[in-house]
Protein backbone atom coordinates (compact mmCIF):
# COMPACT_ATOMS: atom_id res chain seq x y z
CA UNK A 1 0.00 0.00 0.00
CA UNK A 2 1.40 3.41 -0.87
CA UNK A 3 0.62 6.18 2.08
CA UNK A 4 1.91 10.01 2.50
CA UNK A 5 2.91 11.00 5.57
CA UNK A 6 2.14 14.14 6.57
CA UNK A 7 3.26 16.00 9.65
CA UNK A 8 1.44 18.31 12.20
CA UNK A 9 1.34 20.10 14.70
CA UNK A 10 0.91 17.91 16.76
CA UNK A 11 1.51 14.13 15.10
CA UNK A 12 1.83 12.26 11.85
CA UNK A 13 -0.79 11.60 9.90
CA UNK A 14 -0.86 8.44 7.41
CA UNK A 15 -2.81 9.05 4.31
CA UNK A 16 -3.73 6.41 1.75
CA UNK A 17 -2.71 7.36 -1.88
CA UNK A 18 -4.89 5.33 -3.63
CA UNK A 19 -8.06 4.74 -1.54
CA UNK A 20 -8.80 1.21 -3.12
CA UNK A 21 -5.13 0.73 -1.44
CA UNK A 22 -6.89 -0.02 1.58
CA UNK A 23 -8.66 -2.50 -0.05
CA UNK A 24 -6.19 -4.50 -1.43
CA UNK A 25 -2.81 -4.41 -3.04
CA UNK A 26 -2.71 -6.13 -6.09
CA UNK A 27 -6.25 -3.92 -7.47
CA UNK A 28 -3.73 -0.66 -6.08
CA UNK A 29 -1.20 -2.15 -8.67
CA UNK A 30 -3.29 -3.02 -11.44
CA UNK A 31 -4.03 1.06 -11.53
CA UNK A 32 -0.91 1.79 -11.57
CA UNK A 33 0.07 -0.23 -14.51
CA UNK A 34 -2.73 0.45 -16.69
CA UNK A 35 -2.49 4.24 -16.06
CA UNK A 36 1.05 3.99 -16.32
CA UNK A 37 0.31 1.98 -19.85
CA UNK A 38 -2.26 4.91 -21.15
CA UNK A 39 0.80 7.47 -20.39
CA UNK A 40 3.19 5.19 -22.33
CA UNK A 41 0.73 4.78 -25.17
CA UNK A 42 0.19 8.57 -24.92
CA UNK A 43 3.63 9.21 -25.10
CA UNK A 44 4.22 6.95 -27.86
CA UNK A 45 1.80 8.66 -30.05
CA UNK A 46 3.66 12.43 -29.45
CA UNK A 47 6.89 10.89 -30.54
CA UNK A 48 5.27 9.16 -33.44
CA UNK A 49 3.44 12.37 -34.13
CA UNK A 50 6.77 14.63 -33.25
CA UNK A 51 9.04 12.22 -35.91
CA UNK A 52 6.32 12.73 -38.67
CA UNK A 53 6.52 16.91 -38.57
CA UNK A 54 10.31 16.61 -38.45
CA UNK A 55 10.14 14.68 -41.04
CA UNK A 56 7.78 16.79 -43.28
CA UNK A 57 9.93 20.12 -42.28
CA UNK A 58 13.06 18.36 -42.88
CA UNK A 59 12.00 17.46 -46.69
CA UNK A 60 10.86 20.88 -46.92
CA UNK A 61 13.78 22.58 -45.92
CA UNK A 62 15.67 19.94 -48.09
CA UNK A 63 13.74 21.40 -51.05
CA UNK A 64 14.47 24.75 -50.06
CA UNK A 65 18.17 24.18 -50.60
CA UNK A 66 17.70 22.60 -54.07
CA UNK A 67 15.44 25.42 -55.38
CA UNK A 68 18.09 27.57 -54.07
CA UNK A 69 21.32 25.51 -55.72
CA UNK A 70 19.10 25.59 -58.85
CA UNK A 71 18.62 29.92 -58.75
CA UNK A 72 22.21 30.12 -58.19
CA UNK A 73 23.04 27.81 -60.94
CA UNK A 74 20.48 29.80 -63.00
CA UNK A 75 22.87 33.46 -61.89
CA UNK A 76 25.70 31.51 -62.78
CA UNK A 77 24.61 30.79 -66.39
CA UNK A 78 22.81 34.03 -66.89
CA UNK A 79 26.24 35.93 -65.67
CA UNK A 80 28.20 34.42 -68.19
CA UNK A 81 25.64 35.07 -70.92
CA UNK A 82 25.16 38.29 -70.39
CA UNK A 83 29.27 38.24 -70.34
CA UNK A 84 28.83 37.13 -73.79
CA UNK A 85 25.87 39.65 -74.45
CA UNK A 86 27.83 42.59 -73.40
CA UNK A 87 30.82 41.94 -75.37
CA UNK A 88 28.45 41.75 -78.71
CA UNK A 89 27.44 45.38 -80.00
CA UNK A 90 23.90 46.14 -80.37
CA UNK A 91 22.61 48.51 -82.40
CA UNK A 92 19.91 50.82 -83.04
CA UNK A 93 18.85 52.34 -85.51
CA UNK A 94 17.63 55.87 -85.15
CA UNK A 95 15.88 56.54 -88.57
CA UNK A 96 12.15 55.50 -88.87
CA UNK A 97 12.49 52.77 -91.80
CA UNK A 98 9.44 49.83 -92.58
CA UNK A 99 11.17 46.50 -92.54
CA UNK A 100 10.84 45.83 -95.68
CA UNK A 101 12.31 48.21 -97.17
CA UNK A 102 15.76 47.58 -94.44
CA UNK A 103 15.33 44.06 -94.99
CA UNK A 104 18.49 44.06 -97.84
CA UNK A 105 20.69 46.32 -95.46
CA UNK A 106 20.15 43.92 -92.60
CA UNK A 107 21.12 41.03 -94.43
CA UNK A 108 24.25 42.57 -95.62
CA UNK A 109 25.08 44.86 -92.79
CA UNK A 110 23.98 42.59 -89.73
CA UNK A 111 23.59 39.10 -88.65
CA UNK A 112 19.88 38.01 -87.67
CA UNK A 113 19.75 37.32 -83.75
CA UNK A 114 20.03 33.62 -82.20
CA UNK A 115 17.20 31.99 -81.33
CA UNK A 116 18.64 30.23 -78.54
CA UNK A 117 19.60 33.27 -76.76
CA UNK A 118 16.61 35.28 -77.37
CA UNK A 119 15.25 34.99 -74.17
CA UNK A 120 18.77 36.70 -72.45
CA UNK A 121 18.70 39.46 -75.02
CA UNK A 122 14.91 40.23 -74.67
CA UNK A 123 15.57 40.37 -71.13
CA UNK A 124 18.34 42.74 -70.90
CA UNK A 125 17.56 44.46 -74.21
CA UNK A 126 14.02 44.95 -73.69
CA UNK A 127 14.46 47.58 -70.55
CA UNK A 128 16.25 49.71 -72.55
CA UNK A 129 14.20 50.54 -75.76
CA UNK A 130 11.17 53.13 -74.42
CA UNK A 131 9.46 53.29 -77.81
CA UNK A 132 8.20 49.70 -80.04
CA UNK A 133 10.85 48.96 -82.37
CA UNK A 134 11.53 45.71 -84.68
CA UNK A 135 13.35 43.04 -83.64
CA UNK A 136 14.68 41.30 -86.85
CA UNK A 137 12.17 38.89 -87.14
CA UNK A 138 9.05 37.74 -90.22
CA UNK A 139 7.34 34.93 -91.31
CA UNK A 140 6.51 37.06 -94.38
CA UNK A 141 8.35 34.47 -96.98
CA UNK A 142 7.87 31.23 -95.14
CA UNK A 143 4.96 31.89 -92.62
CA UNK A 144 7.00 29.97 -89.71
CA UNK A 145 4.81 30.18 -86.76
CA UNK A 146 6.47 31.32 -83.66
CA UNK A 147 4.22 29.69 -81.39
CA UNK A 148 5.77 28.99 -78.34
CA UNK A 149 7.55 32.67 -78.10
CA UNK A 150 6.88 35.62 -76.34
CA UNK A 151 3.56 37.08 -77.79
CA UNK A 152 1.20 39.59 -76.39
CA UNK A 153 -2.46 37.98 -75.17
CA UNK A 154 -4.05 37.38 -78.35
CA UNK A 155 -1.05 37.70 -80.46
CA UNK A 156 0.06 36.54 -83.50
CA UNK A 157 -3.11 37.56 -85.09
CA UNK A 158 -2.38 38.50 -88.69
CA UNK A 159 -4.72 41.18 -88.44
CA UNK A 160 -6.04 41.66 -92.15
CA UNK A 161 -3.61 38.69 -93.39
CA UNK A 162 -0.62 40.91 -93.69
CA UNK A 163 0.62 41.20 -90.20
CA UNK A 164 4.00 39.71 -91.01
CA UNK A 165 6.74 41.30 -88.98
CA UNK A 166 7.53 41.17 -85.40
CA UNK A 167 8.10 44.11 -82.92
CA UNK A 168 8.72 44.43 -79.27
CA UNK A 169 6.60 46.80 -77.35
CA UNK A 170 8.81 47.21 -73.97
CA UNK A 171 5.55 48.78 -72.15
CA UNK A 172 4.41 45.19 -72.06
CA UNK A 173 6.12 42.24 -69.26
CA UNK A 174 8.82 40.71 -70.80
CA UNK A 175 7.82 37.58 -71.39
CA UNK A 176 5.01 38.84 -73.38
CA UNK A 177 5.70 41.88 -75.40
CA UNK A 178 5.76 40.85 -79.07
CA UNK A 179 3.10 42.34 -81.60
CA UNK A 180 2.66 41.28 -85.22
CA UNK A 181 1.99 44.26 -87.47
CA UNK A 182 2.71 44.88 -91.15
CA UNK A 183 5.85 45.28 -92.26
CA UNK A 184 5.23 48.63 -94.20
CA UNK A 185 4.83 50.02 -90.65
CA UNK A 186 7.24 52.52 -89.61
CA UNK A 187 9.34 51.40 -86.29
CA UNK A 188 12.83 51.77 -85.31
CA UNK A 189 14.77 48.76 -85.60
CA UNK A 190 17.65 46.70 -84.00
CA UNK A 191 20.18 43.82 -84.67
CA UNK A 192 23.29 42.42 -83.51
CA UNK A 193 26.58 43.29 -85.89
């Protein structure tokens, strides 16, 4: 039987823990296991519970690094093109002229842009231009489609079936500032040398 003593003023005074302790010991015990089971059981389940959102925040900070190796390998490749970009010379050309008249002189004077690194150079040219200018590119002899590129909403439309030249219209996101208009249309104009 498990008793507390307790002291007074004036004697000790023996006090039953359990009261079914008085009753008998081994009913006293059998509490004490199965509430001592339920806290073990209880216990069991905050650890299991505990280990799970470890778990979970562990993967997620695990993903967290990864997205952030991935940016910085992203900077690292977008530094050294635009190391190659800067070194090229750009140039535009201040004289309103339609494309299609120019199209001869930018054979001959300039080389048309690379498609694979037409994303870079919209990105850093784009910024700088504050009025819509051509960017070099038609479908006017072969009608390629440049689907997958960087149109406006709604764009290419071929507006009257002679929309046939591109230009970039930097008030627009990046990602989406192309227009197609007709080539007889006056814009400025760019190109790499």
């Amino acid at each position: 039987m498990l008793y507390l003593k307790i002291l007074s003023k004036f004697s000790i005074i023996n006090i039953c823990v359990f009261c079914f302790c008085l009753s008998g010991g081994s009913r006293c015990l059998v509490l004490i296991t199965v509430g001592l089971g339920v806290i073990c059981v209880l216990l069991l389940v905050f650890i299991i519970l505990l280990h799970i959102t470890i778990t979970a925040e562990r993967d997620l900070i695990k993903s967290y690094k990864n997205t952030v190796e991935e940016f910085k390998q992203t900077i690292n490749s977008l530094q050294d093109n635009y190391t190659d970009l800067t070194q090229k010379n750009l140039v535009l050309e201040t004289k309103y002229k339609d494309l299609t008249t120019e199209k001869d002189q930018l054979q001959s004077n300039f080389s048309s842009l690379n498609q694979k690194k037409l994303e870079l150079e919209r990105n850093l040219c784009g910024p700088v231009f504050s009025e819509r200018v051509w960017i070099g590119l038609s479908d006017r002899e072969d009608e390629v489609c440049y689907c997958t590129l960087f149109w406006l909403n709604g764009e290419p439309n071929n507006q009257g079936g002679n929309e046939d030249c591109i230009e970039l219209m930097p008030s627009n996101p990046v990602l989406n500032n192309w227009n197609d208009l007709p080539c007889s249309v006056e814009r400025k104009w760019f190109c790499e040398k």
